[in-house]
C-alpha atoms as a PDB file:
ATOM      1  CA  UNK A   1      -2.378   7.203   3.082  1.00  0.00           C
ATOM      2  CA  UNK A   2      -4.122   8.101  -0.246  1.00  0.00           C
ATOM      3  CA  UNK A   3      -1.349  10.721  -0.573  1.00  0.00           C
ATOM      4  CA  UNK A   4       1.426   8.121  -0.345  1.00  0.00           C
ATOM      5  CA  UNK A   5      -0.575   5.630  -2.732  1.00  0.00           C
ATOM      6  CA  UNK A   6      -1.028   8.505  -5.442  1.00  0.00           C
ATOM      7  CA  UNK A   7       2.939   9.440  -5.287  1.00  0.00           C
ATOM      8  CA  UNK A   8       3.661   5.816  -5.445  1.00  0.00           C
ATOM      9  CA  UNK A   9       0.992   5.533  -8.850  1.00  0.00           C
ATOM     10  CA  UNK A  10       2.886   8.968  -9.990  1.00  0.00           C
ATOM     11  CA  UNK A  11       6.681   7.870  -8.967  1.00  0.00           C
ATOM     12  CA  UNK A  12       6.423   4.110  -9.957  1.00  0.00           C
ATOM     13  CA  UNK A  13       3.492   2.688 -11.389  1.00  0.00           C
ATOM     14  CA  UNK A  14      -0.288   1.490 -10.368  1.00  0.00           C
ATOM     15  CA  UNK A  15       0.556  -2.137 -11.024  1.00  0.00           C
ATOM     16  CA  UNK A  16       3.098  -2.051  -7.895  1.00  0.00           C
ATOM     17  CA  UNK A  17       2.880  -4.408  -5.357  1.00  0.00           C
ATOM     18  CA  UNK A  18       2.751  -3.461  -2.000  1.00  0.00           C
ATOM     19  CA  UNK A  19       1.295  -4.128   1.540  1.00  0.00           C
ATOM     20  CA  UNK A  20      -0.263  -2.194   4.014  1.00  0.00           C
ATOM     21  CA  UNK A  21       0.259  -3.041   7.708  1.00  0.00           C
ATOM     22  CA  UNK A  22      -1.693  -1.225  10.381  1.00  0.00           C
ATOM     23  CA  UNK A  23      -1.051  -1.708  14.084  1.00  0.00           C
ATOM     24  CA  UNK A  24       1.922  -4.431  13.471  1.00  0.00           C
ATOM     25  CA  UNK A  25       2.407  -7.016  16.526  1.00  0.00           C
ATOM     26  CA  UNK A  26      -0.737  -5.768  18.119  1.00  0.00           C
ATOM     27  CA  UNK A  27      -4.318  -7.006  19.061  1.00  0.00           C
ATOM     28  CA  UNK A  28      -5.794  -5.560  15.886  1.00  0.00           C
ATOM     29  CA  UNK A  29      -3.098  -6.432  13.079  1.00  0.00           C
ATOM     30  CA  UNK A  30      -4.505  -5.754   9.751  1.00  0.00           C
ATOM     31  CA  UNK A  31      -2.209  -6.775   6.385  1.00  0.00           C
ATOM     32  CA  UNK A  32      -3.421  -5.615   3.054  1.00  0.00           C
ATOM     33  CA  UNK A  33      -1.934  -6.702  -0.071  1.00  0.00           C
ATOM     34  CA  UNK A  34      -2.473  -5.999  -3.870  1.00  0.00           C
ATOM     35  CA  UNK A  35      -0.949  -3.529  -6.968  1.00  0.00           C
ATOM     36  CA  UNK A  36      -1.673  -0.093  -5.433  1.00  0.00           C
ATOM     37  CA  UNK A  37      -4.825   0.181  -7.677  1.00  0.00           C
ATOM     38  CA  UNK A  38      -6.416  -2.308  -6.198  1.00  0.00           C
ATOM     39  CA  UNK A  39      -5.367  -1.222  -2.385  1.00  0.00           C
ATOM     40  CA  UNK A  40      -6.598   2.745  -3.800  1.00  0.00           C
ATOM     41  CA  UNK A  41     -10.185   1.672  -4.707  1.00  0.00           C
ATOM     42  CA  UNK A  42     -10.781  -0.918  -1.116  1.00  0.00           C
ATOM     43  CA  UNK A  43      -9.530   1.809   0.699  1.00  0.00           C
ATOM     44  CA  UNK A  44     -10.859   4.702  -0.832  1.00  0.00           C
ATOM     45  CA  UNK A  45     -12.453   7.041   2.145  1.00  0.00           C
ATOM     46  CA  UNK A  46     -10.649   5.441   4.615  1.00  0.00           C
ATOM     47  CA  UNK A  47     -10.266   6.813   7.732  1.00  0.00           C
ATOM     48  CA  UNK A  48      -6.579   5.466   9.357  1.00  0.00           C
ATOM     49  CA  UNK A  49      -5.976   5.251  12.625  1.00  0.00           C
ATOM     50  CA  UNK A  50      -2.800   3.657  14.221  1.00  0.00           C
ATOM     51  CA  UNK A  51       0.786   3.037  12.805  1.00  0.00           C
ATOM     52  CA  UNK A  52       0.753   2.081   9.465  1.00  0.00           C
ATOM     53  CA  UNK A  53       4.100   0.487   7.283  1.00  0.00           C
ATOM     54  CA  UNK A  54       3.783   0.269   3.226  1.00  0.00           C
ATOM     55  CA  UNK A  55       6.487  -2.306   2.047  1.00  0.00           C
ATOM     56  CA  UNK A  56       6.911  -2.224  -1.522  1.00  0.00           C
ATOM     57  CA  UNK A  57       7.443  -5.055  -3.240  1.00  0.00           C
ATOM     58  CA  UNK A  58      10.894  -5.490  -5.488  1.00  0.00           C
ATOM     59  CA  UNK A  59      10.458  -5.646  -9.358  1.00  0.00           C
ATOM     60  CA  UNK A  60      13.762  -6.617 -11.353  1.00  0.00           C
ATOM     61  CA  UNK A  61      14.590  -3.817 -13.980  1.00  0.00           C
ATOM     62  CA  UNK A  62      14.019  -6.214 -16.499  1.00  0.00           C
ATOM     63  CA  UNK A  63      10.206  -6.026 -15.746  1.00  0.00           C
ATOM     64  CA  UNK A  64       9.280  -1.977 -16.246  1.00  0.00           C
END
């Protein structure tokens, strides 16, 4: 996960939206959501377990 968040910083930008979803439809559902920055220094050491998905949120062309 912290190697998908740094190629999304490098590739895009830090202020992109996204969510993190671990273990989606099940018992222990966890959402996250925030610019990848933010989601980088909560989650920093983490150790993931389960299925993730990282949606990334749509920014018009207009806004970069």
């Amino acid at each position: 996960m912290e190697r998908l968040l740094n190629d999304v910083v490098t590739e895009i930008s830090a202020d992109t939206r996204i969510a993190i979803i671990r273990e989606a439809t099940k018992l222990h559902e966890e959402i996250l959501r925030g610019t990848v920055d933010e989601l980088q220094q909560q989650t920093a050491g983490r150790k993931w377990r389960g299925e993730c998905v990282v949606a990334i949120y749509a920014t018009n062309s207009s806004d970069n």
